[in-house]
PDB file of N, CA and C in Angstrom:
ATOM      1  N   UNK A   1       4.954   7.388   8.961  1.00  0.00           N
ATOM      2  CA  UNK A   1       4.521   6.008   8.944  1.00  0.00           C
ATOM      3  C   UNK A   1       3.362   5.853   7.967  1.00  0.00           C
ATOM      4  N   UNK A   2       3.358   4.606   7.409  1.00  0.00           N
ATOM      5  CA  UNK A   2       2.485   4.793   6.407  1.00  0.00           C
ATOM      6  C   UNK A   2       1.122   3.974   6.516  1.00  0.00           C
ATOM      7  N   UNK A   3       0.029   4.645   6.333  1.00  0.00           N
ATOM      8  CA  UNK A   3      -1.070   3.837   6.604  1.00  0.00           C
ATOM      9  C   UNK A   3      -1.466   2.364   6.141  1.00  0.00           C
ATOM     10  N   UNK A   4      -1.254   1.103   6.534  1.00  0.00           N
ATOM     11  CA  UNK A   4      -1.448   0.329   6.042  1.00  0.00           C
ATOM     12  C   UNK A   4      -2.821  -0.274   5.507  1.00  0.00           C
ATOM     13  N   UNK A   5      -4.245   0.611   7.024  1.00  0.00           N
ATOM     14  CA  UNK A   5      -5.369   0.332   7.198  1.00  0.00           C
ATOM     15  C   UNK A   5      -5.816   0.886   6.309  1.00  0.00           C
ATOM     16  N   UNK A   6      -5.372   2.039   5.179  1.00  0.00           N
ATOM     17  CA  UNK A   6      -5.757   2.785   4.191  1.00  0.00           C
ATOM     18  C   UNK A   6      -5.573   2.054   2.513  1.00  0.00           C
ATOM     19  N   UNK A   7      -4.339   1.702   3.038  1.00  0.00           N
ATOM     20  CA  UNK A   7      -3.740   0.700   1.763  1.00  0.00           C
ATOM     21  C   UNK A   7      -4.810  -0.561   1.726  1.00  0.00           C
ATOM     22  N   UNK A   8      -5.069  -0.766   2.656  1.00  0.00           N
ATOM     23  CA  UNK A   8      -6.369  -2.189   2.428  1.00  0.00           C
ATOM     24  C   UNK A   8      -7.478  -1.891   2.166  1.00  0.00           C
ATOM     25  N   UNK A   9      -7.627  -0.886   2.718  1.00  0.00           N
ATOM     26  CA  UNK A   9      -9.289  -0.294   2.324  1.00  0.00           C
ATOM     27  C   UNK A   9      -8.941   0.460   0.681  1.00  0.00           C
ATOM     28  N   UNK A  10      -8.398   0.875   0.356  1.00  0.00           N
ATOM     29  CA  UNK A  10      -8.460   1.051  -1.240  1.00  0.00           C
ATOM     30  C   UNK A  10      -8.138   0.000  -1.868  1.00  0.00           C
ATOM     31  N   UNK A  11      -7.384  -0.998  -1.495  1.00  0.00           N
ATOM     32  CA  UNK A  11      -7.213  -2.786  -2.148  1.00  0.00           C
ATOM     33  C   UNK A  11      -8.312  -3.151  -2.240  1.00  0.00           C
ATOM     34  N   UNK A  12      -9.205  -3.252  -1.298  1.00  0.00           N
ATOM     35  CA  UNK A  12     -10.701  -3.767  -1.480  1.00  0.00           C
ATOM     36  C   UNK A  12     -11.207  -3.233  -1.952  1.00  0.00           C
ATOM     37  N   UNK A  13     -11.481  -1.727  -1.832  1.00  0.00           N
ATOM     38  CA  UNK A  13     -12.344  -0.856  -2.872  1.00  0.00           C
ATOM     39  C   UNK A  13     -12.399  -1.043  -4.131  1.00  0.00           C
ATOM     40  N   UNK A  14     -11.015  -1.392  -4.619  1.00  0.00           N
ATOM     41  CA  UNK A  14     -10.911  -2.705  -5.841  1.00  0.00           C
ATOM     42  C   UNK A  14     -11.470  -3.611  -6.646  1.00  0.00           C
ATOM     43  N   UNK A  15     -11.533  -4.176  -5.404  1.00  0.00           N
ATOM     44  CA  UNK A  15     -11.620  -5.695  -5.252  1.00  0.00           C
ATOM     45  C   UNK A  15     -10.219  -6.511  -5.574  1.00  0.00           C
ATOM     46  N   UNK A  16      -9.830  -6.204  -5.099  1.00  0.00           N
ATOM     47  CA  UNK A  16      -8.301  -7.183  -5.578  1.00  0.00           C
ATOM     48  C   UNK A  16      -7.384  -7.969  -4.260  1.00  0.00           C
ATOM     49  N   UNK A  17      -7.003  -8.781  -4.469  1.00  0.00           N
ATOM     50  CA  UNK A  17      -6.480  -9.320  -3.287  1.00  0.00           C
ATOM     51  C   UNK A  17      -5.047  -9.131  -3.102  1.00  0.00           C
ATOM     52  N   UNK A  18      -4.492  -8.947  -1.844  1.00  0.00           N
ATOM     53  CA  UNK A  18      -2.935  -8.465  -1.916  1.00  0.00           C
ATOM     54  C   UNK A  18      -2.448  -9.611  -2.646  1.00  0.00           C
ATOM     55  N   UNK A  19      -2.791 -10.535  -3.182  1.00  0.00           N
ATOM     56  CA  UNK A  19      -1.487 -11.283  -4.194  1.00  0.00           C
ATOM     57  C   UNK A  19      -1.962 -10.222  -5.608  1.00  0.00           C
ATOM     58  N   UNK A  20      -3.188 -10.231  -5.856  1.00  0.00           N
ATOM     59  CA  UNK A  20      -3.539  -9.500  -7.218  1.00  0.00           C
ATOM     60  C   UNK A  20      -2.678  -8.165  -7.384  1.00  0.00           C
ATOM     61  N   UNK A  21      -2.563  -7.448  -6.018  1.00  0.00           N
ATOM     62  CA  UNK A  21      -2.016  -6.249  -6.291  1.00  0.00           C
ATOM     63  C   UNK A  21      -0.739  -6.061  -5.997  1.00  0.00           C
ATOM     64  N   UNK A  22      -0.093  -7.304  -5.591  1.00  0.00           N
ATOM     65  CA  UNK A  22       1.319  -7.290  -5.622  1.00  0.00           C
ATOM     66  C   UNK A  22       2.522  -7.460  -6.681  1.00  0.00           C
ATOM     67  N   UNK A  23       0.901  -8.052  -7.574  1.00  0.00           N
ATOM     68  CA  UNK A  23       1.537  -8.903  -9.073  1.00  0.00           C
ATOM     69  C   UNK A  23       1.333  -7.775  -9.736  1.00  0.00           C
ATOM     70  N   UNK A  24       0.388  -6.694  -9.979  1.00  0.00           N
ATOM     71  CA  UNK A  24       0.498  -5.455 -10.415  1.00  0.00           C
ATOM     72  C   UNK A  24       1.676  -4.603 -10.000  1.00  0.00           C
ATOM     73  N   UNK A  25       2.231  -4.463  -8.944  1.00  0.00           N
ATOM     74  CA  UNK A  25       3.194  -3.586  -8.206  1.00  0.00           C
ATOM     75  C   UNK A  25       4.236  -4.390  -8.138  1.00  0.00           C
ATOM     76  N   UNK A  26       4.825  -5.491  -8.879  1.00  0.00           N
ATOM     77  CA  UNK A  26       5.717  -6.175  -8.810  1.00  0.00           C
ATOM     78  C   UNK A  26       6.782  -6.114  -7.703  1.00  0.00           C
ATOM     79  N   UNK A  27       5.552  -7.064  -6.491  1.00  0.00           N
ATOM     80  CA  UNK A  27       6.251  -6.401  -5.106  1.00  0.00           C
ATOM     81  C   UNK A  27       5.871  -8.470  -4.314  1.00  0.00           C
ATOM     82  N   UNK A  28       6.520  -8.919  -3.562  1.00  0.00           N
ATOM     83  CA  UNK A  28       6.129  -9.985  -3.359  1.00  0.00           C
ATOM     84  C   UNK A  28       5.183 -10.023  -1.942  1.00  0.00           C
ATOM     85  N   UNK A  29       3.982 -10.858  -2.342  1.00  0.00           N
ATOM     86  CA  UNK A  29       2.836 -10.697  -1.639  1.00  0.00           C
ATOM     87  C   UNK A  29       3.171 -10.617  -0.177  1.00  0.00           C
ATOM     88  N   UNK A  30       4.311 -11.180   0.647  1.00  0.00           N
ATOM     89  CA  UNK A  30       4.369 -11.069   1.941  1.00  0.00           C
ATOM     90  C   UNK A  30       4.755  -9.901   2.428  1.00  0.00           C
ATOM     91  N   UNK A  31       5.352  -8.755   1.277  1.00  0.00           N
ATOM     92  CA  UNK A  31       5.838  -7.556   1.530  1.00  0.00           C
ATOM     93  C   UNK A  31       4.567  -6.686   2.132  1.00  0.00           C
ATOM     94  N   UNK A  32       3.987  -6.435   0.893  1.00  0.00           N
ATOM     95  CA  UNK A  32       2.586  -6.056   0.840  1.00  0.00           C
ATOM     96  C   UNK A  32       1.773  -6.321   2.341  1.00  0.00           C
ATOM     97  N   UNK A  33       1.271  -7.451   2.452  1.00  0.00           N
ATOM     98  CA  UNK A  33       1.060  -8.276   3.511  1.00  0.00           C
ATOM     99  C   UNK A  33       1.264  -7.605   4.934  1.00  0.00           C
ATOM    100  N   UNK A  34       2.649  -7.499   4.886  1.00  0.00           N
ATOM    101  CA  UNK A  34       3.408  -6.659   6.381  1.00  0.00           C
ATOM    102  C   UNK A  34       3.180  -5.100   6.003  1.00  0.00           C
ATOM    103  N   UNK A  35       3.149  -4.520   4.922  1.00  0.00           N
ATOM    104  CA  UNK A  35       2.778  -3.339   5.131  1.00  0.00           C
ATOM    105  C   UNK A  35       1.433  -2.944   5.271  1.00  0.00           C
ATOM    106  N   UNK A  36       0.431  -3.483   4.912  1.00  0.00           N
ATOM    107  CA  UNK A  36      -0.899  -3.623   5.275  1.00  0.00           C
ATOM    108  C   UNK A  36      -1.064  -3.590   6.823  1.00  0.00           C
ATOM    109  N   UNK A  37      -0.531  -4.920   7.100  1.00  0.00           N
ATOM    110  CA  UNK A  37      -0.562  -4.913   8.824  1.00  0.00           C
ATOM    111  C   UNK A  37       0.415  -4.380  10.015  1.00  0.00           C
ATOM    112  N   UNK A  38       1.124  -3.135   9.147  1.00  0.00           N
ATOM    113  CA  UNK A  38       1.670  -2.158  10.065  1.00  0.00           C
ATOM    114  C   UNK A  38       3.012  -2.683  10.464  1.00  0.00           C
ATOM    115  N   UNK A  39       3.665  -4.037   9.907  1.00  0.00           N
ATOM    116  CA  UNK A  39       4.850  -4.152  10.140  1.00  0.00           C
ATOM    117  C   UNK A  39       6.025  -3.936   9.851  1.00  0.00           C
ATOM    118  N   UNK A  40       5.787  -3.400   8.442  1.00  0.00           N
ATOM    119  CA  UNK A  40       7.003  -2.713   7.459  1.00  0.00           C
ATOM    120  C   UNK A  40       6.984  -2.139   7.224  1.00  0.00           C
ATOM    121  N   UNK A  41       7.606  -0.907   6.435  1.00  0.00           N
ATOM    122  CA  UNK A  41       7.458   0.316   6.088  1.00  0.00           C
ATOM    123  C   UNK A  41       7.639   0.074   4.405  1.00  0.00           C
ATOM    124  N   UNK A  42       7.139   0.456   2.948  1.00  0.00           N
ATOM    125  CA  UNK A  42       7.807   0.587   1.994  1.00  0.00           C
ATOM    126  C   UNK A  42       8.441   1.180   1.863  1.00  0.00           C
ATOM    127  N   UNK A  43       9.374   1.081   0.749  1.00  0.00           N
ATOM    128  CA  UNK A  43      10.563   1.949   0.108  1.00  0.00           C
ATOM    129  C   UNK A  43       9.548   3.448  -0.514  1.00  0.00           C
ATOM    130  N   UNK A  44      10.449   3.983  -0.845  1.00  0.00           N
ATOM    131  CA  UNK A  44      10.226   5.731  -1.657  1.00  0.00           C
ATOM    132  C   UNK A  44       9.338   5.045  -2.712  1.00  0.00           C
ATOM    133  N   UNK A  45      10.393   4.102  -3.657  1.00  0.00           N
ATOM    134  CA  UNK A  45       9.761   3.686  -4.928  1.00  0.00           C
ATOM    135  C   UNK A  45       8.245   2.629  -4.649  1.00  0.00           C
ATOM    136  N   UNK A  46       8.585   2.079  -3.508  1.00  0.00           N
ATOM    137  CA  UNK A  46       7.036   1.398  -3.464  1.00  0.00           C
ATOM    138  C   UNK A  46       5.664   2.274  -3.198  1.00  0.00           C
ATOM    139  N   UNK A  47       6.154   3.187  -1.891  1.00  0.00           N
ATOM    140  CA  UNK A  47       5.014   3.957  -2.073  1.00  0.00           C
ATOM    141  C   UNK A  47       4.340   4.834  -3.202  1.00  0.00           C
ATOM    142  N   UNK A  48       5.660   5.208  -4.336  1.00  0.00           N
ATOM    143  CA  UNK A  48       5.069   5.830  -5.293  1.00  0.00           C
ATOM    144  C   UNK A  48       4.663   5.075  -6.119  1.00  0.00           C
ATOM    145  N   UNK A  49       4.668   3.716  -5.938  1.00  0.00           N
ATOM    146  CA  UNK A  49       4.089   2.746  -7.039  1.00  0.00           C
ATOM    147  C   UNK A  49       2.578   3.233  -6.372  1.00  0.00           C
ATOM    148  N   UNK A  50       2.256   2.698  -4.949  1.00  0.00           N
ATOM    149  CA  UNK A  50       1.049   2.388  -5.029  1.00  0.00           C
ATOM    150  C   UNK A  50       0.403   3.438  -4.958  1.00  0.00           C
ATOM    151  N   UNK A  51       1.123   5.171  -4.380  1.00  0.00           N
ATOM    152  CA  UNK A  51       0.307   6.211  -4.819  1.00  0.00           C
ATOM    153  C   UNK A  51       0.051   6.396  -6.633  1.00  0.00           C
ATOM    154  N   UNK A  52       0.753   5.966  -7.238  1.00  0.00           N
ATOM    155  CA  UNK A  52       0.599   5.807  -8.797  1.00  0.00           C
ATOM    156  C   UNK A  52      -0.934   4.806  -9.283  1.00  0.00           C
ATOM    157  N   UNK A  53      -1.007   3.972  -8.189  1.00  0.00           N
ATOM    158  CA  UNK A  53      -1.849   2.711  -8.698  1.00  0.00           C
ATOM    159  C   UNK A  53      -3.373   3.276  -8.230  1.00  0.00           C
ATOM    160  N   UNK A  54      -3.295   3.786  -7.397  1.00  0.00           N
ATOM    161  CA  UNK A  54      -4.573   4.385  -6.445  1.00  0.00           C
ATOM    162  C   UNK A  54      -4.828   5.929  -7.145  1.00  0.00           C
ATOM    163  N   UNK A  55      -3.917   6.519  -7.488  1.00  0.00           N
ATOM    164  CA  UNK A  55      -4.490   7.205  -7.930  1.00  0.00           C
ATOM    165  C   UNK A  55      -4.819   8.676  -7.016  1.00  0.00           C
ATOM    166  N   UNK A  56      -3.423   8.689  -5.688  1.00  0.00           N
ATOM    167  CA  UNK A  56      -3.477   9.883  -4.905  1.00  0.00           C
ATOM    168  C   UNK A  56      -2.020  10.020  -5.107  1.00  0.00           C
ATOM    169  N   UNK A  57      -1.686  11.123  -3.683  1.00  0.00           N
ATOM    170  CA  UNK A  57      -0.645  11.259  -3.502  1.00  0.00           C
ATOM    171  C   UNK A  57       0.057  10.366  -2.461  1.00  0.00           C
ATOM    172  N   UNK A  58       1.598  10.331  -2.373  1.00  0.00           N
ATOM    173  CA  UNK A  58       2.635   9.966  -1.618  1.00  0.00           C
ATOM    174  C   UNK A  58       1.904  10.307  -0.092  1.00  0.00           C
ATOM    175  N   UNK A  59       1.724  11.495   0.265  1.00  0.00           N
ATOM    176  CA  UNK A  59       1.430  12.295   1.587  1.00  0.00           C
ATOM    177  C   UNK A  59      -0.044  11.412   2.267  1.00  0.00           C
ATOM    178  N   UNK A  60      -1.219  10.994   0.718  1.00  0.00           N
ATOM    179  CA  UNK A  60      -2.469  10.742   1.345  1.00  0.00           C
ATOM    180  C   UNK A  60      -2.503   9.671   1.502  1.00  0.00           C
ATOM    181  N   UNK A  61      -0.970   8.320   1.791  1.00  0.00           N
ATOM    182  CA  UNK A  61      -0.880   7.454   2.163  1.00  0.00           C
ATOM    183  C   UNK A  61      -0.238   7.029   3.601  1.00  0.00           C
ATOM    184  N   UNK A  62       0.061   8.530   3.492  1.00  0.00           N
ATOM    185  CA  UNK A  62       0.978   8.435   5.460  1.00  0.00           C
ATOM    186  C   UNK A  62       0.098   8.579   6.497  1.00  0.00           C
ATOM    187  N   UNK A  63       0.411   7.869   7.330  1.00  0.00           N
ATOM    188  CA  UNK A  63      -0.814   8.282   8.689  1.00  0.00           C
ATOM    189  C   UNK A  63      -0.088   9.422   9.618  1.00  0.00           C
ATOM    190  N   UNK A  64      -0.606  10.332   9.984  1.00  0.00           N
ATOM    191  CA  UNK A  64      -0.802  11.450  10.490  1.00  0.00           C
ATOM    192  C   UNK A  64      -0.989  11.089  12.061  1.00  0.00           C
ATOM    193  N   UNK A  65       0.130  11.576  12.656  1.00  0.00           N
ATOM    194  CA  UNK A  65       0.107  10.990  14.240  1.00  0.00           C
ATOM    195  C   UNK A  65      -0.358  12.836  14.839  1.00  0.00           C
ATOM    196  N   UNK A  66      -1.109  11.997  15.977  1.00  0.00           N
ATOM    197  CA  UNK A  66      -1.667  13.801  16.583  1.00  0.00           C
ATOM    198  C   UNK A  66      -0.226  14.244  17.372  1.00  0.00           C
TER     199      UNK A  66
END
């Protein structure tokens, strides 16, 4: 599952707003939106967009269940 609370906190670290960074990731803002707030999951290719955009890996975007 993929961290959404992580994906927002590096959006802001930014400064960019999920429309700003959706228009970068050519992804439509409500997508974004629901994956932020834990309701969707992205595709393979989305997460490697935004591990591409951030600047980690695929893995340091998944949340880690105990």
């Amino acid at each position: 599952m993929v961290d959404g609370g992580k994906i927002r906190r590096l959006r802001e670290a930014e400064g960019l707003t999920i429309a700003e960074l959706a228009t970068k990731l050519y992804v439509a803002y409500s997508m974004l939106a629901a994956i932020e707030l834990g309701h969707r999951e992205p595709s393979v290719k989305l997460l490697s967009r935004l591990s591409g955009h951030f600047g980690c890996t695929m893995d340091e975007l998944i949340r880690r269940e105990p």
